[in-house]
Protein backbone atom coordinates (compact mmCIF):
# COMPACT_ATOMS: atom_id res chain seq x y z
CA UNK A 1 0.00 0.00 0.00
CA UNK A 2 1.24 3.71 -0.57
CA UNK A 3 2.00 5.89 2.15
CA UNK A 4 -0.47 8.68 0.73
CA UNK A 5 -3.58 6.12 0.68
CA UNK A 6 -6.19 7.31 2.37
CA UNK A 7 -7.27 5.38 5.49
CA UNK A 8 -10.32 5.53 7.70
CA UNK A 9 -10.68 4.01 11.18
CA UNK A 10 -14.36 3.14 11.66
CA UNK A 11 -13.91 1.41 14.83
CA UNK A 12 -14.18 3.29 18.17
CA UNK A 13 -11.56 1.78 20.30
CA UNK A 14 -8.81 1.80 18.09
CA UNK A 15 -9.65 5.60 17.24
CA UNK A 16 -9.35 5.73 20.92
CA UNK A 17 -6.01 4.23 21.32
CA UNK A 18 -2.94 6.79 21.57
CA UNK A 19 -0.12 3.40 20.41
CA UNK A 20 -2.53 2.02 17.48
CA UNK A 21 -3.13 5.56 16.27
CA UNK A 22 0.92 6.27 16.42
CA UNK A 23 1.50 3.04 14.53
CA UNK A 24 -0.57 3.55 11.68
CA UNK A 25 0.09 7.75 11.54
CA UNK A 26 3.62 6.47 11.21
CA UNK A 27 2.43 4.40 7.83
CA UNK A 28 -0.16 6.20 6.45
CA UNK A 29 -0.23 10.60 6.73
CA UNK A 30 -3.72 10.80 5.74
CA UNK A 31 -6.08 9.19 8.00
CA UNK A 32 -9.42 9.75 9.51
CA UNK A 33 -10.49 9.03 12.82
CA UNK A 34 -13.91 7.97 14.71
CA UNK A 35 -13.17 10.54 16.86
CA UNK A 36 -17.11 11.24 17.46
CA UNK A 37 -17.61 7.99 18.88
CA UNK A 38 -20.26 7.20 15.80
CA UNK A 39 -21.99 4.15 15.84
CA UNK A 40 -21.38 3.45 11.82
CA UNK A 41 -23.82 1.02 9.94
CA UNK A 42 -25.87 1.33 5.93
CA UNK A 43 -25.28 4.88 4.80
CA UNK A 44 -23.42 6.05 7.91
CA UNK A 45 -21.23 4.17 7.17
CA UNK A 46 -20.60 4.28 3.29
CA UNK A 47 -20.63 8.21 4.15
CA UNK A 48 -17.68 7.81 6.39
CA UNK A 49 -15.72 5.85 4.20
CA UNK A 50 -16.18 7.72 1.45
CA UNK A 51 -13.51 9.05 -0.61
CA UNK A 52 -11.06 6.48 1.10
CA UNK A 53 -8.53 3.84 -0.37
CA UNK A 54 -8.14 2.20 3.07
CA UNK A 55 -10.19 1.52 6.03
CA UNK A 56 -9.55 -0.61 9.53
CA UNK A 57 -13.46 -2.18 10.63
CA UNK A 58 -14.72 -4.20 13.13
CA UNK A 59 -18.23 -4.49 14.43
CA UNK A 60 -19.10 -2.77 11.29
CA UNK A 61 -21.43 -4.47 8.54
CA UNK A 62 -19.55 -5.17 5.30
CA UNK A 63 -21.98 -6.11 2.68
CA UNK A 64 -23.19 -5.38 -0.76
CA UNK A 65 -24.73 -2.24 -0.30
CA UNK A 66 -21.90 -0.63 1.22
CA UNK A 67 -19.07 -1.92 -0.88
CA UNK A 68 -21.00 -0.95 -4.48
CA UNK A 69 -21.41 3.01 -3.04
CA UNK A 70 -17.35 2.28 -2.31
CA UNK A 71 -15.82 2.25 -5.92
CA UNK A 72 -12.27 4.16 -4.65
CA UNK A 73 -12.08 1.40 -1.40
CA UNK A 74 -9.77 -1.25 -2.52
CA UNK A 75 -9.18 -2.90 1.04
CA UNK A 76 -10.20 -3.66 4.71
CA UNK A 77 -7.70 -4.28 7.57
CA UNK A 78 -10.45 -6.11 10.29
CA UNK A 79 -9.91 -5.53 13.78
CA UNK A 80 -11.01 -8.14 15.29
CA UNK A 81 -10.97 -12.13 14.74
CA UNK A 82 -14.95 -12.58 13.57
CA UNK A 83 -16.03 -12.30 10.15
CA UNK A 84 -19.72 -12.46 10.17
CA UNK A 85 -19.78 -9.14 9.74
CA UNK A 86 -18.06 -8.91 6.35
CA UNK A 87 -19.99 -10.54 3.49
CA UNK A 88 -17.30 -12.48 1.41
CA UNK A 89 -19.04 -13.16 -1.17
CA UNK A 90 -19.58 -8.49 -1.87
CA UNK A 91 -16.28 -8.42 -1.54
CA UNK A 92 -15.29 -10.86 -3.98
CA UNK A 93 -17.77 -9.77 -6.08
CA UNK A 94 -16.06 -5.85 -5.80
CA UNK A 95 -12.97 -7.11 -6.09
CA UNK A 96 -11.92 -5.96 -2.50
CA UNK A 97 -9.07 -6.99 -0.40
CA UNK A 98 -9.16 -8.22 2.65
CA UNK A 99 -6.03 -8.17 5.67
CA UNK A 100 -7.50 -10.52 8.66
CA UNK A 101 -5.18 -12.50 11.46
CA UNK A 102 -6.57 -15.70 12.76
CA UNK A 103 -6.28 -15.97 16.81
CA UNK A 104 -4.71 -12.64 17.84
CA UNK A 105 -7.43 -12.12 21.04
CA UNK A 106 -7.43 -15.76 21.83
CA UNK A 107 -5.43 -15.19 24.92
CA UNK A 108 -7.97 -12.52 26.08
CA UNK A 109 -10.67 -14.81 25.20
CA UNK A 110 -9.60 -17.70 27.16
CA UNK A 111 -9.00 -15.98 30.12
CA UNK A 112 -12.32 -14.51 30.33
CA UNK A 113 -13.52 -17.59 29.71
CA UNK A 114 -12.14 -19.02 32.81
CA UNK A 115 -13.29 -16.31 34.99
CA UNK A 116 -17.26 -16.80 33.96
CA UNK A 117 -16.48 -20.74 34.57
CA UNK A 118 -14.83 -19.64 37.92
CA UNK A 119 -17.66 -17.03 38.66
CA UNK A 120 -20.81 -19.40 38.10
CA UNK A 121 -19.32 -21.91 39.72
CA UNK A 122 -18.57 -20.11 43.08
CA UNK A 123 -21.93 -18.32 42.84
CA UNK A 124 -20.34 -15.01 42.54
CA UNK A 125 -22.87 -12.96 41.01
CA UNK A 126 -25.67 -13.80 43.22
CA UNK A 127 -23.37 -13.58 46.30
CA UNK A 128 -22.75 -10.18 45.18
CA UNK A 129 -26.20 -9.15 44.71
CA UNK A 130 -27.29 -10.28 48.08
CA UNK A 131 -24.46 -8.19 49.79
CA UNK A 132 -25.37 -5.01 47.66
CA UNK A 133 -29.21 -5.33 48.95
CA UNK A 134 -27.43 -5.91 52.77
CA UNK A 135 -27.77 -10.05 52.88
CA UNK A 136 -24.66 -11.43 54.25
CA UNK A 137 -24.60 -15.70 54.14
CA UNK A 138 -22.21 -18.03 52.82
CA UNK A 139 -22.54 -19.57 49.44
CA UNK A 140 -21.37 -23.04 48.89
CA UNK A 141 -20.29 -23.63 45.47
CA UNK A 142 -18.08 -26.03 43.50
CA UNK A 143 -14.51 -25.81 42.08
CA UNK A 144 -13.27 -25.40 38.32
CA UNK A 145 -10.91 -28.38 39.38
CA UNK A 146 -11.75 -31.89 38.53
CA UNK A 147 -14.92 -30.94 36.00
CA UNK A 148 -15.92 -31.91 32.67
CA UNK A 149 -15.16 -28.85 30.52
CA UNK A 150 -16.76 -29.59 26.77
CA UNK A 151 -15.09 -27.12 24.09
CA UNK A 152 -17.96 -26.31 21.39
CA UNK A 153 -15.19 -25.04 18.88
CA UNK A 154 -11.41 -26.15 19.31
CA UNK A 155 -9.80 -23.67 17.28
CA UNK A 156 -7.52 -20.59 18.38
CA UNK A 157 -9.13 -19.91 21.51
CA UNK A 158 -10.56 -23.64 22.06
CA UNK A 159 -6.75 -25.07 21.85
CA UNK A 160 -5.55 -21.91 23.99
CA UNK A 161 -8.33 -22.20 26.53
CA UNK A 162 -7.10 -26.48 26.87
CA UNK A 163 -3.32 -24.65 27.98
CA UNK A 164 -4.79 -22.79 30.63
CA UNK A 165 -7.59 -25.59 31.93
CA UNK A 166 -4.38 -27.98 32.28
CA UNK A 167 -3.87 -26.90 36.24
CA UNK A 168 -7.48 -27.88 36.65
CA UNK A 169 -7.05 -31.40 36.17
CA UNK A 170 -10.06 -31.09 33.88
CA UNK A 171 -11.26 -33.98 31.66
CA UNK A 172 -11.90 -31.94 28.70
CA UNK A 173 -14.81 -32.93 25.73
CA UNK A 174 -14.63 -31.63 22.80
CA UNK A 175 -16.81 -30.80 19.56
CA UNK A 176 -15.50 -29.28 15.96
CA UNK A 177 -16.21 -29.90 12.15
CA UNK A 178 -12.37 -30.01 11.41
CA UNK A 179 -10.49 -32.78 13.29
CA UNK A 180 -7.38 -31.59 15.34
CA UNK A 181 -6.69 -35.27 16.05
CA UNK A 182 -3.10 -34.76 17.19
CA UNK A 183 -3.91 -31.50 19.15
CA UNK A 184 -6.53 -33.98 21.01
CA UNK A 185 -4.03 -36.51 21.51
CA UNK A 186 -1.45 -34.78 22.87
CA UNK A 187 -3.73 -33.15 25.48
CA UNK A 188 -5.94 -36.02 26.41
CA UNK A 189 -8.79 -34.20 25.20
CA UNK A 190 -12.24 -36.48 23.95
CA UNK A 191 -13.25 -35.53 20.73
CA UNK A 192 -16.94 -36.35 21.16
CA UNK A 193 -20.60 -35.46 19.75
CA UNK A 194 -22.79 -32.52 20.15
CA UNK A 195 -25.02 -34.54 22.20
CA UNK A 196 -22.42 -36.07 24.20
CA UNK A 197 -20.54 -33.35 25.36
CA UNK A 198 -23.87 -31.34 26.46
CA UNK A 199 -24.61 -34.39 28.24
CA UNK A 200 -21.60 -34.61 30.29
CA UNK A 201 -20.52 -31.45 30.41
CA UNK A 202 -20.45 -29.20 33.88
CA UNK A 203 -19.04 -26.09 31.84
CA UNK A 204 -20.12 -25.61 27.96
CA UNK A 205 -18.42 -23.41 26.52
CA UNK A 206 -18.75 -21.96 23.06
CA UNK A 207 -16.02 -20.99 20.48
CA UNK A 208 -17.02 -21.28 17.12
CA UNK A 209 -17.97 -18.20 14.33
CA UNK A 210 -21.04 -17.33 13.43
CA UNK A 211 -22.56 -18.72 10.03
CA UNK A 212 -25.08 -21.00 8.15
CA UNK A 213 -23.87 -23.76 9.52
CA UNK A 214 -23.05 -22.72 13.82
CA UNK A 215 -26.47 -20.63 13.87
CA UNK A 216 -29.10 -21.43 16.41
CA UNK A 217 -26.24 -24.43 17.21
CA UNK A 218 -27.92 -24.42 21.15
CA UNK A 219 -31.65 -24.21 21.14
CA UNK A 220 -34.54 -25.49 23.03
CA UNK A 221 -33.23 -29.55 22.47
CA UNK A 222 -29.53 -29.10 23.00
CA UNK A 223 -30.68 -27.25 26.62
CA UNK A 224 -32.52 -30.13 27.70
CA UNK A 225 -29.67 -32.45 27.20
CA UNK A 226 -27.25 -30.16 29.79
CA UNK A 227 -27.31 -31.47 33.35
CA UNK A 228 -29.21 -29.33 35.73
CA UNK A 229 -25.99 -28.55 37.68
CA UNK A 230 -24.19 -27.19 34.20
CA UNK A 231 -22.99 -23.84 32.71
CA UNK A 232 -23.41 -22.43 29.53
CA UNK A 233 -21.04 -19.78 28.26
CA UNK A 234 -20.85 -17.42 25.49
CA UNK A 235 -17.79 -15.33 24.45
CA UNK A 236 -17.73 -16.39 21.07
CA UNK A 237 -21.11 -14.77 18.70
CA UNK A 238 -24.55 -13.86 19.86
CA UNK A 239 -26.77 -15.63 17.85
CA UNK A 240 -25.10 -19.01 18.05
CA UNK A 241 -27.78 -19.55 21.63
CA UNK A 242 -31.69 -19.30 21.37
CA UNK A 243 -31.88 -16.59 23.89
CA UNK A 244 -35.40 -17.39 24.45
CA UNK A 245 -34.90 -20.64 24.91
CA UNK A 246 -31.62 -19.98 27.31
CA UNK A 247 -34.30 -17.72 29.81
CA UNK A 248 -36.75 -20.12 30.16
CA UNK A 249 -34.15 -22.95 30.55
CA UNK A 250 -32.85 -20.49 33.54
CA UNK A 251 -36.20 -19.62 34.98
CA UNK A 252 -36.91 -23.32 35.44
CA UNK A 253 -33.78 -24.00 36.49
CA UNK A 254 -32.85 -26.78 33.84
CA UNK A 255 -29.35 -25.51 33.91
CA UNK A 256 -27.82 -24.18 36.78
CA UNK A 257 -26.63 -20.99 34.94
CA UNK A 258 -25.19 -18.95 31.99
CA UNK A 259 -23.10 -16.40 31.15
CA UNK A 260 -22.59 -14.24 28.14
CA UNK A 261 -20.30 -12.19 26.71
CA UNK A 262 -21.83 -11.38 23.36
CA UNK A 263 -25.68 -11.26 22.38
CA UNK A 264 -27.98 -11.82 19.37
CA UNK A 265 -28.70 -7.95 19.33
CA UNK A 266 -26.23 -5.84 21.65
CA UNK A 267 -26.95 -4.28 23.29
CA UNK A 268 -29.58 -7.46 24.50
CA UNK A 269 -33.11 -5.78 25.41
CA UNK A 270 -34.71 -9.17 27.40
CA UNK A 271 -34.65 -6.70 30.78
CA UNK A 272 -36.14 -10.24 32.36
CA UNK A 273 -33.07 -12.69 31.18
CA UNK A 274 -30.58 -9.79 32.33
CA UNK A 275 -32.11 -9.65 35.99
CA UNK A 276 -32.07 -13.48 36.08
CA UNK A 277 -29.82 -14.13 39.52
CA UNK A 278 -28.47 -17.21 37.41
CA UNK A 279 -27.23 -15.32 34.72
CA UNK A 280 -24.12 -13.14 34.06
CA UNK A 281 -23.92 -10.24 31.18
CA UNK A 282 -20.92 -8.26 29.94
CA UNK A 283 -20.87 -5.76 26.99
CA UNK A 284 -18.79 -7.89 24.67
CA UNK A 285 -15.64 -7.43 26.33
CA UNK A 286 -13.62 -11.17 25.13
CA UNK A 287 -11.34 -9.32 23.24
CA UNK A 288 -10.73 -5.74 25.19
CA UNK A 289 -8.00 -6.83 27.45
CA UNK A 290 -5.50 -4.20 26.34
CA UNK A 291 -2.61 -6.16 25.28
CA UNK A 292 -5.00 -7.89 23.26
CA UNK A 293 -6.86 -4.75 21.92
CA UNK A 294 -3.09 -3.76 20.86
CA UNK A 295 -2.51 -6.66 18.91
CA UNK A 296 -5.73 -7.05 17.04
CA UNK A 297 -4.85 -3.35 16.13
CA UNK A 298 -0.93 -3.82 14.82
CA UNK A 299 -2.39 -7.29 12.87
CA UNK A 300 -5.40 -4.23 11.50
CA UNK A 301 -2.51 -2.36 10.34
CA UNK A 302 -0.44 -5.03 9.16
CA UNK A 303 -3.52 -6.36 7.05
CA UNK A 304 -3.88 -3.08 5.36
CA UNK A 305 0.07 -4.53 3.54
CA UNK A 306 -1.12 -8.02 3.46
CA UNK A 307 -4.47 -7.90 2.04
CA UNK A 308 -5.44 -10.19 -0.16
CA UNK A 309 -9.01 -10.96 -2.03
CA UNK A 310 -11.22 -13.43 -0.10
CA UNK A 311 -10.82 -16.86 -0.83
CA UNK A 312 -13.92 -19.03 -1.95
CA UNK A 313 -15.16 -21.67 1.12
């Protein structure tokens, strides 16, 4: 790419970030910031990009409409690991490039992961409630050490999440459309079914993308097949969990609890699933750690050099 490209920055947080902004004003001497905070989507969003060679996304819907009102765009550094927001097939179609680095928030990820595990467990968030409103009694929950852990999704942040569950002692179930049959080996990990791992799980945990094929993946049947004492969590993409399904599988107590990172629509408007004493909500948050916010930013800028068009699935 040439120094005098135009770039623009629609995310928010990376606008916001003194280092990422120095990296790529070091790069690139023509760039425009979300400095107003906007919330960019449709014609917002083709009006910010407008007139630019360049741009660094990330929550941001890539499709059609926006790319063919986008002639002078030629390619998108995404900041960020998900790509449900980018239709591939509009940018193949446009002839747009795309600069994308598998895994660089997995570390982030995982962590979080283990802290919702660690917090449903213990009975954290309902503790906490109860001292806010001036109850104080002890809450007797269970240990992360010695459970069945099942891994919907043993990629990046599946594999990295197995490293950190290994001073758990966990026996680990997992579930994936590619086979990572040596990764399994070496780790003592049970590649198993959908149905078994719900089944046998005491933490599900979900790390797959969002598409065709992973929507909807936990509905109203795969619920009924988790123990009553087990854990659903989300970090990975609302709409992968029938929300409605997840409340009333809460409210009658047919799991023991959830918690979610990320939601269908976000922010989530069920008032009565976010006040359920069972269930913990954060405003997608998996991937803000800041050393990992710094390195989904540098692989942003890096993709802007490395672009290539999408290839076909």
């Amino acid at each position: 790419m040439n120094s005098i490209d135009r770039v623009a920055v629609c995310s928010r947080s990376f606008s916001n970030n003194p280092v990422l902004r120095s990296e790529l004003l070091k790069r690139f001497s023509n760039v425009t910031f979300n400095d107003a905070g906007l919330q960019l989507k449709c014609d917002s969003l083709v009006n910010f990009l407008q007139g630019h060679d360049l741009a660094i996304t990330a929550l941001e819907v890539i499709d059609d409409y926006v790319l063919s009102r986008l002639p002078k765009l030629r390619a998108i550094g995404k900041y960020g690991v998900g790509l449900d927001m980018i239709d591939m097939n509009a940018m193949r179609k446009h002839g747009k490039l795309l600069g994308w680095t598998r895994g660089v928030n997995r570390r982030s990820v995982s962590e979080l992961t283990i802290s919702f595990a660690i917090t449903m467990l213990r009975g954290v968030v309902s503790a906490n409630r109860e001292v806010i409103n001036g109850s104080w009694r002890q809450h007797v929950g269970g240990q992360l050490s010695g459970r069945t852990v099942g891994i919907i999704g043993c990629g990046s942040v599946g594999q990295d999440l197995v490293q950190l569950l290994k001073p758990f002692d966990c026996r680990i179930l997992a579930n994936d459309i590619i086979s990572y049959d040596q990764f399994y080996t070496e780790h003592h990990i049970e590649a198993v079914t959908l149905d078994v791992l719900l089944k046998e799980s005491d933490i599900v945990t979900l790390h797959v993308p969002l598409d065709s094929t992973t929507s909807g993946i936990i509905g109203v049947k795969q619920l009924s097949l988790m123990k009553t004492s087990a854990f659903l969590i989300n970090i990975a993409r609302g709409g992968l969990v029938d929300e409605v399904a997840l409340k009333q599988a809460l409210i009658n107590q047919t799991i023991a609890g959830a918690a979610f990172d990320v939601f269908s629509d976000e922010p989530p408007q069920d008032q009565e699933l976010l006040a359920l004493p069972n269930f913990l909500a954060t405003p997608h948050i998996g991937g803000s750690a800041e050393e990992a916010i710094l390195a989904m930013g540098l692989a942003a800028i890096d993709g802007l050099d490395t672009a290539v068009i999408p290839a076909s699935l």
